[in-house]
PDB file of N, CA and C in Angstrom:
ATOM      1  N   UNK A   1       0.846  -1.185   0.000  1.00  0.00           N
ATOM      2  CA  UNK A   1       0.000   0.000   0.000  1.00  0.00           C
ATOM      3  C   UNK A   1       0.883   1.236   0.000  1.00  0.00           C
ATOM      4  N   UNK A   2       0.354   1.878  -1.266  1.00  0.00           N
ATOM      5  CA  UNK A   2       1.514   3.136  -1.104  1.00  0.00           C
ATOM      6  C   UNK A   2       1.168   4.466  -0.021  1.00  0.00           C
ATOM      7  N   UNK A   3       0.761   4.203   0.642  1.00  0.00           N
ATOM      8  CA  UNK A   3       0.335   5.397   2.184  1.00  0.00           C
ATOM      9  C   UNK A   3       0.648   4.072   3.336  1.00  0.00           C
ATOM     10  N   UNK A   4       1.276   3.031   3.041  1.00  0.00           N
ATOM     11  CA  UNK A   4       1.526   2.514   4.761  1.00  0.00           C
ATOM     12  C   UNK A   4       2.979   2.795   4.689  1.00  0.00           C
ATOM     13  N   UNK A   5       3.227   3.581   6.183  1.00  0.00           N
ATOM     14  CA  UNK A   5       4.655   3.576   6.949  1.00  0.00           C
ATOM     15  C   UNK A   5       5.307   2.230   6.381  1.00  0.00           C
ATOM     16  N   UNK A   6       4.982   0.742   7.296  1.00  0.00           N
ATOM     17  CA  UNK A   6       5.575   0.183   7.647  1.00  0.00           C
ATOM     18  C   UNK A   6       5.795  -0.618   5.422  1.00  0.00           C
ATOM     19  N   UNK A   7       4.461  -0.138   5.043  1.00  0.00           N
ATOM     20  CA  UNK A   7       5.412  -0.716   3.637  1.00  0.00           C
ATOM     21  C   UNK A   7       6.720  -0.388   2.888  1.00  0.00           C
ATOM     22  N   UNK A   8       5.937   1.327   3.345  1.00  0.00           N
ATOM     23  CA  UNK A   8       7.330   1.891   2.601  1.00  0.00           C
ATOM     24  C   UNK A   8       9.087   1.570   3.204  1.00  0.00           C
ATOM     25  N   UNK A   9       8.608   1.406   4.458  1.00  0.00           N
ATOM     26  CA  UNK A   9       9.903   0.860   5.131  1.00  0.00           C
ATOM     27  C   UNK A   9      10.371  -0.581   4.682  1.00  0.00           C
ATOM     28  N   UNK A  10       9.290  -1.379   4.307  1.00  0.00           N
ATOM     29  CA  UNK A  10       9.869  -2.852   3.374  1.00  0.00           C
ATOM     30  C   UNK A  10      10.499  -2.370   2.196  1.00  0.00           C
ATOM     31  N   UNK A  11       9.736  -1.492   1.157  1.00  0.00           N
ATOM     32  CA  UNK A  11      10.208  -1.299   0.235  1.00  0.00           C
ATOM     33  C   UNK A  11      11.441  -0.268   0.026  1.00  0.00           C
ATOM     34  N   UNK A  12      11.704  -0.005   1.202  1.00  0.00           N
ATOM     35  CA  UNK A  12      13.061   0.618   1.026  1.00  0.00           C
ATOM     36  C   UNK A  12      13.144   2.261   0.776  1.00  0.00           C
ATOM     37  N   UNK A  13      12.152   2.334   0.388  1.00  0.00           N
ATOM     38  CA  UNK A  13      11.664   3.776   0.762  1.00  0.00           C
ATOM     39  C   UNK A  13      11.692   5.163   1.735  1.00  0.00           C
ATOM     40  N   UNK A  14      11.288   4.264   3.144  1.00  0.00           N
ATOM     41  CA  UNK A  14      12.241   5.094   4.329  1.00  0.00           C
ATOM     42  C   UNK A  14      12.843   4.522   5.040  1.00  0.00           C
ATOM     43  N   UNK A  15      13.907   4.817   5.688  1.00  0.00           N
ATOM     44  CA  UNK A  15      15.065   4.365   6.151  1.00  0.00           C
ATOM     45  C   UNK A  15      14.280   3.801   7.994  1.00  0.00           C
ATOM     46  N   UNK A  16      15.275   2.914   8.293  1.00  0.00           N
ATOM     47  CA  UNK A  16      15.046   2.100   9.349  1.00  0.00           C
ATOM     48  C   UNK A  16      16.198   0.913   9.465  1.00  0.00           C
ATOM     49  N   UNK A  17      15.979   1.345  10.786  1.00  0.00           N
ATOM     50  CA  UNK A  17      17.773   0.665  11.827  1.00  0.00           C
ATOM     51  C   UNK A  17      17.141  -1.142  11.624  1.00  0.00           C
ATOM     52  N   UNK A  18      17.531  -1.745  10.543  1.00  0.00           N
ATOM     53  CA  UNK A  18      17.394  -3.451  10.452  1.00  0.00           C
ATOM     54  C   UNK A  18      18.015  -4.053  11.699  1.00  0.00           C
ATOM     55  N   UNK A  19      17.165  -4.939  12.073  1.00  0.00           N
ATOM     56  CA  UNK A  19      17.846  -5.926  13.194  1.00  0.00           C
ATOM     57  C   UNK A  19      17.721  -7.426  12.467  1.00  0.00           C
ATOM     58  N   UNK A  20      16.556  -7.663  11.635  1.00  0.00           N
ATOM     59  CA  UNK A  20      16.522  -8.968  11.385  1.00  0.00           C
ATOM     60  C   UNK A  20      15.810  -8.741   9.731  1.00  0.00           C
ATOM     61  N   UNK A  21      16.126  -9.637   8.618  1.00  0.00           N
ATOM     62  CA  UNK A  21      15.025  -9.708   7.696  1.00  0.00           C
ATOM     63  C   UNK A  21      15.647 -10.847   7.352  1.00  0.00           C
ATOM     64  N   UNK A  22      13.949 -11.486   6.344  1.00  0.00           N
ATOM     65  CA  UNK A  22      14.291 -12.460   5.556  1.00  0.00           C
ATOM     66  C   UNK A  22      13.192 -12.519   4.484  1.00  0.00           C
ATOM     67  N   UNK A  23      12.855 -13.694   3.640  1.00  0.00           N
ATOM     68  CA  UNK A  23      11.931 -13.560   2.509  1.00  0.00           C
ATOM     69  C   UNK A  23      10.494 -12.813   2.900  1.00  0.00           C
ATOM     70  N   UNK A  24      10.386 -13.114   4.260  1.00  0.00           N
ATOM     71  CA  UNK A  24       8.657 -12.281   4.183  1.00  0.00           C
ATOM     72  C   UNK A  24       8.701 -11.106   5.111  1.00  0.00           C
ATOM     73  N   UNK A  25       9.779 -11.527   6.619  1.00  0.00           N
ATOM     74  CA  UNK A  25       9.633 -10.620   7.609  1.00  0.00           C
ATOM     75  C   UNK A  25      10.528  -9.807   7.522  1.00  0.00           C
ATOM     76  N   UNK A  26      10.395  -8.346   8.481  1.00  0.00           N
ATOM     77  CA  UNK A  26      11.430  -7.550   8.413  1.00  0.00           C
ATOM     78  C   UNK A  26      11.351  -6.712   9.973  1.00  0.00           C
ATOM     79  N   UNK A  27      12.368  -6.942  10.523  1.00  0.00           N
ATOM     80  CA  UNK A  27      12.427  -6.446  11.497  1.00  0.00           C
ATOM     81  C   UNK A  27      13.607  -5.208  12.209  1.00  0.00           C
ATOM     82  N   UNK A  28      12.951  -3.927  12.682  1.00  0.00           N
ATOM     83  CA  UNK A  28      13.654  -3.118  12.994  1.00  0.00           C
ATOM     84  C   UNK A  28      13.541  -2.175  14.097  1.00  0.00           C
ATOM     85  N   UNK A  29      13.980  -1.503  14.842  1.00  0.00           N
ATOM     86  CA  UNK A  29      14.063  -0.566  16.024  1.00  0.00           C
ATOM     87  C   UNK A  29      13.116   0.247  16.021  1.00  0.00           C
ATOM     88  N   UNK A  30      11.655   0.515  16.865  1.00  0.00           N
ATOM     89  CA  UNK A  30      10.976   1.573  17.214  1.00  0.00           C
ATOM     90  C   UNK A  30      11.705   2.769  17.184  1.00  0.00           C
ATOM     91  N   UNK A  31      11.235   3.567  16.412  1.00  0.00           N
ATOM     92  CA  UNK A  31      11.959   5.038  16.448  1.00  0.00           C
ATOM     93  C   UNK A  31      11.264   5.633  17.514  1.00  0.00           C
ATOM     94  N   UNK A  32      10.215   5.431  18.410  1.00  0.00           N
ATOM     95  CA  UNK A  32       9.875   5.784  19.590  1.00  0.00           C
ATOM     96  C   UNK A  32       9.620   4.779  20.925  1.00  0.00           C
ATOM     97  N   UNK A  33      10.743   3.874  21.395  1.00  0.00           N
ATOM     98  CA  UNK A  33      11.123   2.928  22.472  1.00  0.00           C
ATOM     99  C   UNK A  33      10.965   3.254  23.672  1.00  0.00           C
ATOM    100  N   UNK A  34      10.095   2.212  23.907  1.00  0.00           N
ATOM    101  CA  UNK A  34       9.479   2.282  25.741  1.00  0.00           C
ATOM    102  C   UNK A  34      10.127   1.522  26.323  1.00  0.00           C
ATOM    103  N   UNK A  35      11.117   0.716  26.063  1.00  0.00           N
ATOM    104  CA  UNK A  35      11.807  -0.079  26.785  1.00  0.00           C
ATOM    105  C   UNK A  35      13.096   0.488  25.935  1.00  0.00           C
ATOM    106  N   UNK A  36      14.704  -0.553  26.469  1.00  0.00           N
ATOM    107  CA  UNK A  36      15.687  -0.462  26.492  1.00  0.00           C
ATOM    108  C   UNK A  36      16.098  -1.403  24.921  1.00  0.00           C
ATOM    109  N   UNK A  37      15.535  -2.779  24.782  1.00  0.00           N
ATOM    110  CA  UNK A  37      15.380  -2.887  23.439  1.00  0.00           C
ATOM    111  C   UNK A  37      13.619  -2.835  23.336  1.00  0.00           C
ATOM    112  N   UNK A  38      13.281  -1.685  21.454  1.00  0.00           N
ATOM    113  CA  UNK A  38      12.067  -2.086  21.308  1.00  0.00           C
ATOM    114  C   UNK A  38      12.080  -2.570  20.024  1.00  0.00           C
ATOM    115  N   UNK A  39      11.799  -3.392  19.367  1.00  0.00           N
ATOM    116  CA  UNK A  39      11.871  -3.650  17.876  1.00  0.00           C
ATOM    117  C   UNK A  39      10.432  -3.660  17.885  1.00  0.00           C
ATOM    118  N   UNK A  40      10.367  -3.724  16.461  1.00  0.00           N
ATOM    119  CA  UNK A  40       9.268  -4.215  15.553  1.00  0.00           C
ATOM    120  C   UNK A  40       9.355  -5.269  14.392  1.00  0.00           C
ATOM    121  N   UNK A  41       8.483  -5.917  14.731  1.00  0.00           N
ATOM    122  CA  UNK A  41       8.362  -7.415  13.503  1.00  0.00           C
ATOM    123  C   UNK A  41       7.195  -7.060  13.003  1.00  0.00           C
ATOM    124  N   UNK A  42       7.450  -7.317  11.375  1.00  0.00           N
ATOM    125  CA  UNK A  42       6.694  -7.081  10.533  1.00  0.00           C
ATOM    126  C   UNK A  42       6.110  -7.742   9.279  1.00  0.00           C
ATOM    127  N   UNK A  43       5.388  -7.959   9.177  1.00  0.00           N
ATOM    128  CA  UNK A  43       5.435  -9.099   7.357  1.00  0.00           C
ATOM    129  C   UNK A  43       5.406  -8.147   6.422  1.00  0.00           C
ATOM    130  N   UNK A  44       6.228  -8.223   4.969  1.00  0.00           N
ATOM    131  CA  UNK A  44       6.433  -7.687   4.328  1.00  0.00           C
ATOM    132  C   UNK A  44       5.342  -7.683   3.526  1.00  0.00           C
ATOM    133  N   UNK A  45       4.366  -8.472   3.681  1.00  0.00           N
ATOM    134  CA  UNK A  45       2.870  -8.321   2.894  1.00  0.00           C
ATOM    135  C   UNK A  45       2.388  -7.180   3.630  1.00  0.00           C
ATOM    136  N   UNK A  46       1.728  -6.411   3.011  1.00  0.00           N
ATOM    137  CA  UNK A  46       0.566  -5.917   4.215  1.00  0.00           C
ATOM    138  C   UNK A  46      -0.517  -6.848   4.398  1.00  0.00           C
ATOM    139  N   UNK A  47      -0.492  -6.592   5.756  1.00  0.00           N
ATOM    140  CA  UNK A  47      -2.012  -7.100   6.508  1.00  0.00           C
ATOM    141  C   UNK A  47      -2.590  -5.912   7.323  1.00  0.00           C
ATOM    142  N   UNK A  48      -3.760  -5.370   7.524  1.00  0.00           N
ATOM    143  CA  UNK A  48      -4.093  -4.357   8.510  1.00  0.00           C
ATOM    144  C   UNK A  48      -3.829  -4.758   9.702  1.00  0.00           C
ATOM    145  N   UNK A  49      -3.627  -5.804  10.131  1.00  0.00           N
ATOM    146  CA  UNK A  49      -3.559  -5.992  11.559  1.00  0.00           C
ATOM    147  C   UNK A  49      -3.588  -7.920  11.643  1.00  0.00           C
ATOM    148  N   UNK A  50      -3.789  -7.998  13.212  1.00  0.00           N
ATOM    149  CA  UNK A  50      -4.334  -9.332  13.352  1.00  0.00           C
ATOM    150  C   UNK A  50      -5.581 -10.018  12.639  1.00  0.00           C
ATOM    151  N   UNK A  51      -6.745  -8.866  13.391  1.00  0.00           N
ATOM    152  CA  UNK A  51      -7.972  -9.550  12.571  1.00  0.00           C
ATOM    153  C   UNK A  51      -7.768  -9.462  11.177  1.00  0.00           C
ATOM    154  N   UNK A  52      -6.671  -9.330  10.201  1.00  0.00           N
ATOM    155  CA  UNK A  52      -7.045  -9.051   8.881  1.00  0.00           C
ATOM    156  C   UNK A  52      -6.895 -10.448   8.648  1.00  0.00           C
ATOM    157  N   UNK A  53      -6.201 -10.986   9.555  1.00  0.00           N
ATOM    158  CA  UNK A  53      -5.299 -12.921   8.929  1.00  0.00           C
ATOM    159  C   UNK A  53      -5.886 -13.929   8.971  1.00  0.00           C
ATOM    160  N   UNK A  54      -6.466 -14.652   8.201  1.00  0.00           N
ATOM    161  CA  UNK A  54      -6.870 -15.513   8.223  1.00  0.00           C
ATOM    162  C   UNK A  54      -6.179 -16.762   8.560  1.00  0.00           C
ATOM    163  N   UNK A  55      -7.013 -18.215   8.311  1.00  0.00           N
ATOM    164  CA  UNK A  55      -6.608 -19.066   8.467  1.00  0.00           C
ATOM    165  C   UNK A  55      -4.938 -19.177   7.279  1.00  0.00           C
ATOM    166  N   UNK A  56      -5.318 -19.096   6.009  1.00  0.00           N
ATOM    167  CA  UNK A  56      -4.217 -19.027   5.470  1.00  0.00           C
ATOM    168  C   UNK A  56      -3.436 -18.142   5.548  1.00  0.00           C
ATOM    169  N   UNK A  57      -3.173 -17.038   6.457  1.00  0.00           N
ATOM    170  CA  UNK A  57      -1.881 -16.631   7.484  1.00  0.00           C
ATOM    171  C   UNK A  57      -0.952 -17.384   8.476  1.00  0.00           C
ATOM    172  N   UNK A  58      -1.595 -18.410   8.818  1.00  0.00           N
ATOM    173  CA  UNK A  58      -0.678 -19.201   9.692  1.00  0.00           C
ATOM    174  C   UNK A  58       0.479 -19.968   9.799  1.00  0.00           C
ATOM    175  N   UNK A  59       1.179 -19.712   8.534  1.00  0.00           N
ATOM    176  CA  UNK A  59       2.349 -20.058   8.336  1.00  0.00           C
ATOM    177  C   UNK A  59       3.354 -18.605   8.715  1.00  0.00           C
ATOM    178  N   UNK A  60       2.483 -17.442   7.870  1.00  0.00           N
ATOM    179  CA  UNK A  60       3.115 -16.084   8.255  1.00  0.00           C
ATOM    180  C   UNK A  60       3.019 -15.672   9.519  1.00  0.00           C
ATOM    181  N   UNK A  61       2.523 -15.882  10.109  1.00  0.00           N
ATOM    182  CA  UNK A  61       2.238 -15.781  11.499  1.00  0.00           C
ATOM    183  C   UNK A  61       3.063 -16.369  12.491  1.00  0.00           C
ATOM    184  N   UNK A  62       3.335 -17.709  12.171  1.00  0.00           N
ATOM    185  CA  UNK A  62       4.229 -18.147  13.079  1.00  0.00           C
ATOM    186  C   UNK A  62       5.879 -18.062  12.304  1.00  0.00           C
ATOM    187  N   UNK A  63       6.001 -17.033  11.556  1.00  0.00           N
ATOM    188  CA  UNK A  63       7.506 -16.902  10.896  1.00  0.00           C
ATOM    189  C   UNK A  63       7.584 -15.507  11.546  1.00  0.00           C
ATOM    190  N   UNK A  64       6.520 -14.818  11.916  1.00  0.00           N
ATOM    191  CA  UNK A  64       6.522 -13.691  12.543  1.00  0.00           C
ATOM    192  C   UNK A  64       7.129 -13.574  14.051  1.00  0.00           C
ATOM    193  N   UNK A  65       6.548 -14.964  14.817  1.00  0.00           N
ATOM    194  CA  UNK A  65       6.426 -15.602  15.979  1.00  0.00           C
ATOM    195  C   UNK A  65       8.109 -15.696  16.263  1.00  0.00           C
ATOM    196  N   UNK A  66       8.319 -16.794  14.882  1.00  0.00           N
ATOM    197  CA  UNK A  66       9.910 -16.846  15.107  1.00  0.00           C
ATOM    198  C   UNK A  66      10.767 -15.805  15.025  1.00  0.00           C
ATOM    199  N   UNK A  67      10.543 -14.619  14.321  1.00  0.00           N
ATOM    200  CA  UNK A  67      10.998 -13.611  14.470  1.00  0.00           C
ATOM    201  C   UNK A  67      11.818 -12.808  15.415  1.00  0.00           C
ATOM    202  N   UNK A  68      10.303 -12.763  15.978  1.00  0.00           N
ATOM    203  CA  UNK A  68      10.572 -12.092  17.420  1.00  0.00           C
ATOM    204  C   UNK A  68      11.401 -13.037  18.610  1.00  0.00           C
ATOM    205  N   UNK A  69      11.319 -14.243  18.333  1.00  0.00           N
ATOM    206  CA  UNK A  69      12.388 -14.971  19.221  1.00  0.00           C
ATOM    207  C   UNK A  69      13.592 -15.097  18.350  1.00  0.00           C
ATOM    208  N   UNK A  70      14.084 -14.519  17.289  1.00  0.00           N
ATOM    209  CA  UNK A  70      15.674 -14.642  16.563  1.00  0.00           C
ATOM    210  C   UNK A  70      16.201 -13.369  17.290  1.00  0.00           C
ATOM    211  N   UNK A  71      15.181 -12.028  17.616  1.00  0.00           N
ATOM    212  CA  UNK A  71      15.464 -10.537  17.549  1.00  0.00           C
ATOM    213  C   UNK A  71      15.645 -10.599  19.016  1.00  0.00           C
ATOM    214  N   UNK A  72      14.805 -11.411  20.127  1.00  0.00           N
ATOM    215  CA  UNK A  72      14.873 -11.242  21.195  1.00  0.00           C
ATOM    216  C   UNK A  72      16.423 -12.119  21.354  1.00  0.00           C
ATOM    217  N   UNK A  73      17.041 -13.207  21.017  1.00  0.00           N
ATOM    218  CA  UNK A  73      18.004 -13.926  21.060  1.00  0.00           C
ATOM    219  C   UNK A  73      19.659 -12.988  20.494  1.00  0.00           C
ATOM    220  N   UNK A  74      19.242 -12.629  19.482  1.00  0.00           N
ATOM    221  CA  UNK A  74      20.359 -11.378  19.143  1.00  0.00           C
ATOM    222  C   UNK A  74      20.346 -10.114  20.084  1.00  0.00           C
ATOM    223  N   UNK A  75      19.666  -9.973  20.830  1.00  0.00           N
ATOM    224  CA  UNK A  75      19.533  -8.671  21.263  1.00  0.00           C
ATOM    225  C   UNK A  75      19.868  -8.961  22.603  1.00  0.00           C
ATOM    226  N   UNK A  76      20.248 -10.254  23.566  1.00  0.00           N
ATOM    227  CA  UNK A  76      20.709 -10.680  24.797  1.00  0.00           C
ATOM    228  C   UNK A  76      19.889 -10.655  25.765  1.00  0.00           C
ATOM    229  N   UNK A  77      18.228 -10.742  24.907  1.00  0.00           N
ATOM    230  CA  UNK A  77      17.344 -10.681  26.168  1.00  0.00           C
ATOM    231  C   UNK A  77      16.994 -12.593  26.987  1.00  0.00           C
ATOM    232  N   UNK A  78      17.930 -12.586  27.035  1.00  0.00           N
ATOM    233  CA  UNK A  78      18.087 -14.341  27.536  1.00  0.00           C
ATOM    234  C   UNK A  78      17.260 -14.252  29.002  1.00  0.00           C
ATOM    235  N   UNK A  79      17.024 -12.828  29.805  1.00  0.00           N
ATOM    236  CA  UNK A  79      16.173 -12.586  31.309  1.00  0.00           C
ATOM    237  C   UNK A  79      15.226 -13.018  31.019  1.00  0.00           C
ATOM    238  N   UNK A  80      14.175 -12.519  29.659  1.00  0.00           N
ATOM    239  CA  UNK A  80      12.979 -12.239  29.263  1.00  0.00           C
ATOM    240  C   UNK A  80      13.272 -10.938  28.498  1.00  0.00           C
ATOM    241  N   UNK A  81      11.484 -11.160  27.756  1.00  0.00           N
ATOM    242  CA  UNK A  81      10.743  -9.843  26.530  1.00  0.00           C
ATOM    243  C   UNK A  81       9.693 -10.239  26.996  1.00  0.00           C
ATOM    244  N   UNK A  82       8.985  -9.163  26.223  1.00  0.00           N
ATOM    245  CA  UNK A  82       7.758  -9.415  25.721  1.00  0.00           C
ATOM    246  C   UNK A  82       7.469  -9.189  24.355  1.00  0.00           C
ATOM    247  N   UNK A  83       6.433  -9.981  23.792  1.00  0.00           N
ATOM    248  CA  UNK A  83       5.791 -10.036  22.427  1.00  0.00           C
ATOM    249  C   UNK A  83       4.808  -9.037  22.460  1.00  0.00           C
ATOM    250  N   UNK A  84       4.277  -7.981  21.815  1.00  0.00           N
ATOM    251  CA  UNK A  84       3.057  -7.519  22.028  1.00  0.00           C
ATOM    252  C   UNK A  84       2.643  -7.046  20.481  1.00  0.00           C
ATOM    253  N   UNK A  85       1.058  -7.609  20.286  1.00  0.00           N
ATOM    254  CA  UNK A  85       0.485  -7.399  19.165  1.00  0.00           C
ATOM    255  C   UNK A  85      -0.873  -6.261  19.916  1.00  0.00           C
ATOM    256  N   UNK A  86      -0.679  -4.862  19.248  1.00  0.00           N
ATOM    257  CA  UNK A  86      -1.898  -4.199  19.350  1.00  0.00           C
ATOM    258  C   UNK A  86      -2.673  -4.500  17.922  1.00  0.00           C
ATOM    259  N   UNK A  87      -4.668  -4.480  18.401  1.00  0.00           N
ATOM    260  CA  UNK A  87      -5.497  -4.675  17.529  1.00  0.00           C
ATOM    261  C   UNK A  87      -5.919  -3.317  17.706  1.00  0.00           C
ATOM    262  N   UNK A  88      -6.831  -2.417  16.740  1.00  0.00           N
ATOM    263  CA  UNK A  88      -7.129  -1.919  16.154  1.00  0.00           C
ATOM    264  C   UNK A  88      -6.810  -0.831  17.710  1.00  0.00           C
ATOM    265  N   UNK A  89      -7.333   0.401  16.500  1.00  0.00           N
ATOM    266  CA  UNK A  89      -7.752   1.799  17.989  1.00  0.00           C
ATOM    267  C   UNK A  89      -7.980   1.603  19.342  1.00  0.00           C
ATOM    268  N   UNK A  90      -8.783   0.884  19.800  1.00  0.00           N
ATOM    269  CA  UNK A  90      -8.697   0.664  21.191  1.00  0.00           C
ATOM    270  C   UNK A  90      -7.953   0.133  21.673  1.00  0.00           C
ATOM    271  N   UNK A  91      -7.382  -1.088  20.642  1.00  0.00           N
ATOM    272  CA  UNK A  91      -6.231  -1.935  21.154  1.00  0.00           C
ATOM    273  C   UNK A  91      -5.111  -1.116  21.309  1.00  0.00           C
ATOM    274  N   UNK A  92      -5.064   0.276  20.805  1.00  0.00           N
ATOM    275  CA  UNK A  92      -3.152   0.909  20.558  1.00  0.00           C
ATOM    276  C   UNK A  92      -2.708   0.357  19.345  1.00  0.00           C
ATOM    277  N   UNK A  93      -3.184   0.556  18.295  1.00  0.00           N
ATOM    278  CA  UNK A  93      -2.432  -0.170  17.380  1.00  0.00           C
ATOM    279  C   UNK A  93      -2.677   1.127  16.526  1.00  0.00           C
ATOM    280  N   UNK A  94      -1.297   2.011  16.352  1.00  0.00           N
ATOM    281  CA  UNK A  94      -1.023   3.284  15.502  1.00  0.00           C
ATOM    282  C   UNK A  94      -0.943   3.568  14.136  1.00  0.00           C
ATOM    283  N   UNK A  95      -0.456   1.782  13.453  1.00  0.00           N
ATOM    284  CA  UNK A  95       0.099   1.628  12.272  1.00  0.00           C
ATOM    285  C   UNK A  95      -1.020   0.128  11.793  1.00  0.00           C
ATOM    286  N   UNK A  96      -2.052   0.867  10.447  1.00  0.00           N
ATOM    287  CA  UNK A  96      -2.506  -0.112   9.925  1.00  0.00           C
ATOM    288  C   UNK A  96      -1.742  -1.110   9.382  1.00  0.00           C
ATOM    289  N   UNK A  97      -1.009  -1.375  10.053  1.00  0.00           N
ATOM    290  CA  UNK A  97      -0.105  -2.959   9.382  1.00  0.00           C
ATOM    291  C   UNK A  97      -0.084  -3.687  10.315  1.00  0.00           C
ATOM    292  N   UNK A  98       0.212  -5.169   9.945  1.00  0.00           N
ATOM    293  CA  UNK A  98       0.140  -6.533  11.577  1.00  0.00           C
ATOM    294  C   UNK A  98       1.529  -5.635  11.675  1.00  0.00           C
ATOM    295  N   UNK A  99       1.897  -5.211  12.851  1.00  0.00           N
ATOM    296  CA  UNK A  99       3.089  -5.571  13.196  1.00  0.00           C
ATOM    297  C   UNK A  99       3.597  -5.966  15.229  1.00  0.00           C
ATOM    298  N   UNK A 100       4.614  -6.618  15.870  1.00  0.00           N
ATOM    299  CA  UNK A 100       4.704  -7.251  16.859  1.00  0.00           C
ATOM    300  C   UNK A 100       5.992  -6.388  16.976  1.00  0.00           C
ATOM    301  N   UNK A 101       5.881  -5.875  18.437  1.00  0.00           N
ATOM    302  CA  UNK A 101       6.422  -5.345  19.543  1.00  0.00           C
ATOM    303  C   UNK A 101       7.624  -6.203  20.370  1.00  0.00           C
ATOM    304  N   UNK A 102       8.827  -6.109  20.258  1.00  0.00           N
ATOM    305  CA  UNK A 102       9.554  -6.996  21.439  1.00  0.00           C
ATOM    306  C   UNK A 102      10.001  -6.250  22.123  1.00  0.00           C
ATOM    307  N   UNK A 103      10.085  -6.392  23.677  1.00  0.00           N
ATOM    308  CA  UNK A 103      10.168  -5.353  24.090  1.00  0.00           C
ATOM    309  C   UNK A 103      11.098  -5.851  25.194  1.00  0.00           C
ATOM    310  N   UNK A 104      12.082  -5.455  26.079  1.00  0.00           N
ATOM    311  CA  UNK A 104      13.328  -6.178  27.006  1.00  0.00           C
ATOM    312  C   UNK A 104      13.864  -5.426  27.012  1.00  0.00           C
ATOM    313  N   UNK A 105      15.098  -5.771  27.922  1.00  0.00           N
ATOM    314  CA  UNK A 105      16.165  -4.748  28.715  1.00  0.00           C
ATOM    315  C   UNK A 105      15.904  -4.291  29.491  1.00  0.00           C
ATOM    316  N   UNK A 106      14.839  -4.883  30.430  1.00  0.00           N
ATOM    317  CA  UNK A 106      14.279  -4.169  31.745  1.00  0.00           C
ATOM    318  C   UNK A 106      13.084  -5.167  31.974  1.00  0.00           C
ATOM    319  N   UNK A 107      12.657  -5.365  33.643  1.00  0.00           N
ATOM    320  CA  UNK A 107      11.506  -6.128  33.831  1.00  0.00           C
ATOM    321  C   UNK A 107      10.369  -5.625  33.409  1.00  0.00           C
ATOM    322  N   UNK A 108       9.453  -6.062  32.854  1.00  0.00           N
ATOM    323  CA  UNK A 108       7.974  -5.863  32.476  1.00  0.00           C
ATOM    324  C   UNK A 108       7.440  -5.966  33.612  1.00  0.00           C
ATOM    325  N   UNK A 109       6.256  -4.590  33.273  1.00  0.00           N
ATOM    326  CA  UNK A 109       5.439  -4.872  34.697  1.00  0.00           C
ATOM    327  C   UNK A 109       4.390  -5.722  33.989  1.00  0.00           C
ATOM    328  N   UNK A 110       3.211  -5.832  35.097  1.00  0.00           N
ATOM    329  CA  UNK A 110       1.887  -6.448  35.026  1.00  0.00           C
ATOM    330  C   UNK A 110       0.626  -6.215  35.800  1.00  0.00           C
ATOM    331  N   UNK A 111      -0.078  -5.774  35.260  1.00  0.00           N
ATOM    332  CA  UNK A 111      -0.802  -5.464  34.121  1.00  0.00           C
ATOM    333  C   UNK A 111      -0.271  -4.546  33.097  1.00  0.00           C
ATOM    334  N   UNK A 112      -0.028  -4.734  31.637  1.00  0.00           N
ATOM    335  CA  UNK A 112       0.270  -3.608  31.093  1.00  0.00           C
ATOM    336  C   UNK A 112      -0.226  -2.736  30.340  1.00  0.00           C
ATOM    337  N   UNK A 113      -1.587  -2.615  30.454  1.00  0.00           N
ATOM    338  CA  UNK A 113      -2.024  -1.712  30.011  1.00  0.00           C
ATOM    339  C   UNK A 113      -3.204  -1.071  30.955  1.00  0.00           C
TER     340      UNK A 113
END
């Protein structure tokens, strides 16, 4: 989609600090980090979000999954992260694209939102 952030950032378009990519996912540094590491995992398809994925997402989904445990493993969060997927407006979710939150370098509280 030529008006999504996170496409134009697949397509190379705007610049972004890479931590991880491969054939579908692409993963890189929150330019606004609430923790100490924050990345973002992303599929290079667009999807609007979670609810956009269907059943035949579930291969992308769990390459997404693995993702975030290659980014959390490079990044020395061996304590703990967290994964976090926001759904739509109420959920906090800023950027119409699926994308997943890792978040470490410090304890997570609980409840977090």
């Amino acid at each position: 989609m030529a008006d999504c952030l996170f496409c134009r950032i697949v397509a190379g378009e705007l610049p972004a600090r890479k931590v991880y990519e491969d054939e579908e996912v692409l993963a890189f540094r929150d330019i606004q980090p609430v923790a100490p590491v924050h990345v973002l995992v992303v599929p290079k398809r667009h999807l609007d979000g979670l609810a956009a994925a269907g059943a035949e997402d579930a291969p992308l989904l769990g390459r997404l999954l693995d993702a975030a445990r290659r980014v959390a493993e490079a990044e020395g969060l061996a304590e703990g992260y967290r994964v976090v997927v926001n759904q739509g407006r109420h959920g906090g979710q800023s950027v119409g694209h699926l994308h997943l939150h890792v978040l470490g370098g410090r304890a997570m509280q609980w409840p977090p939102g």
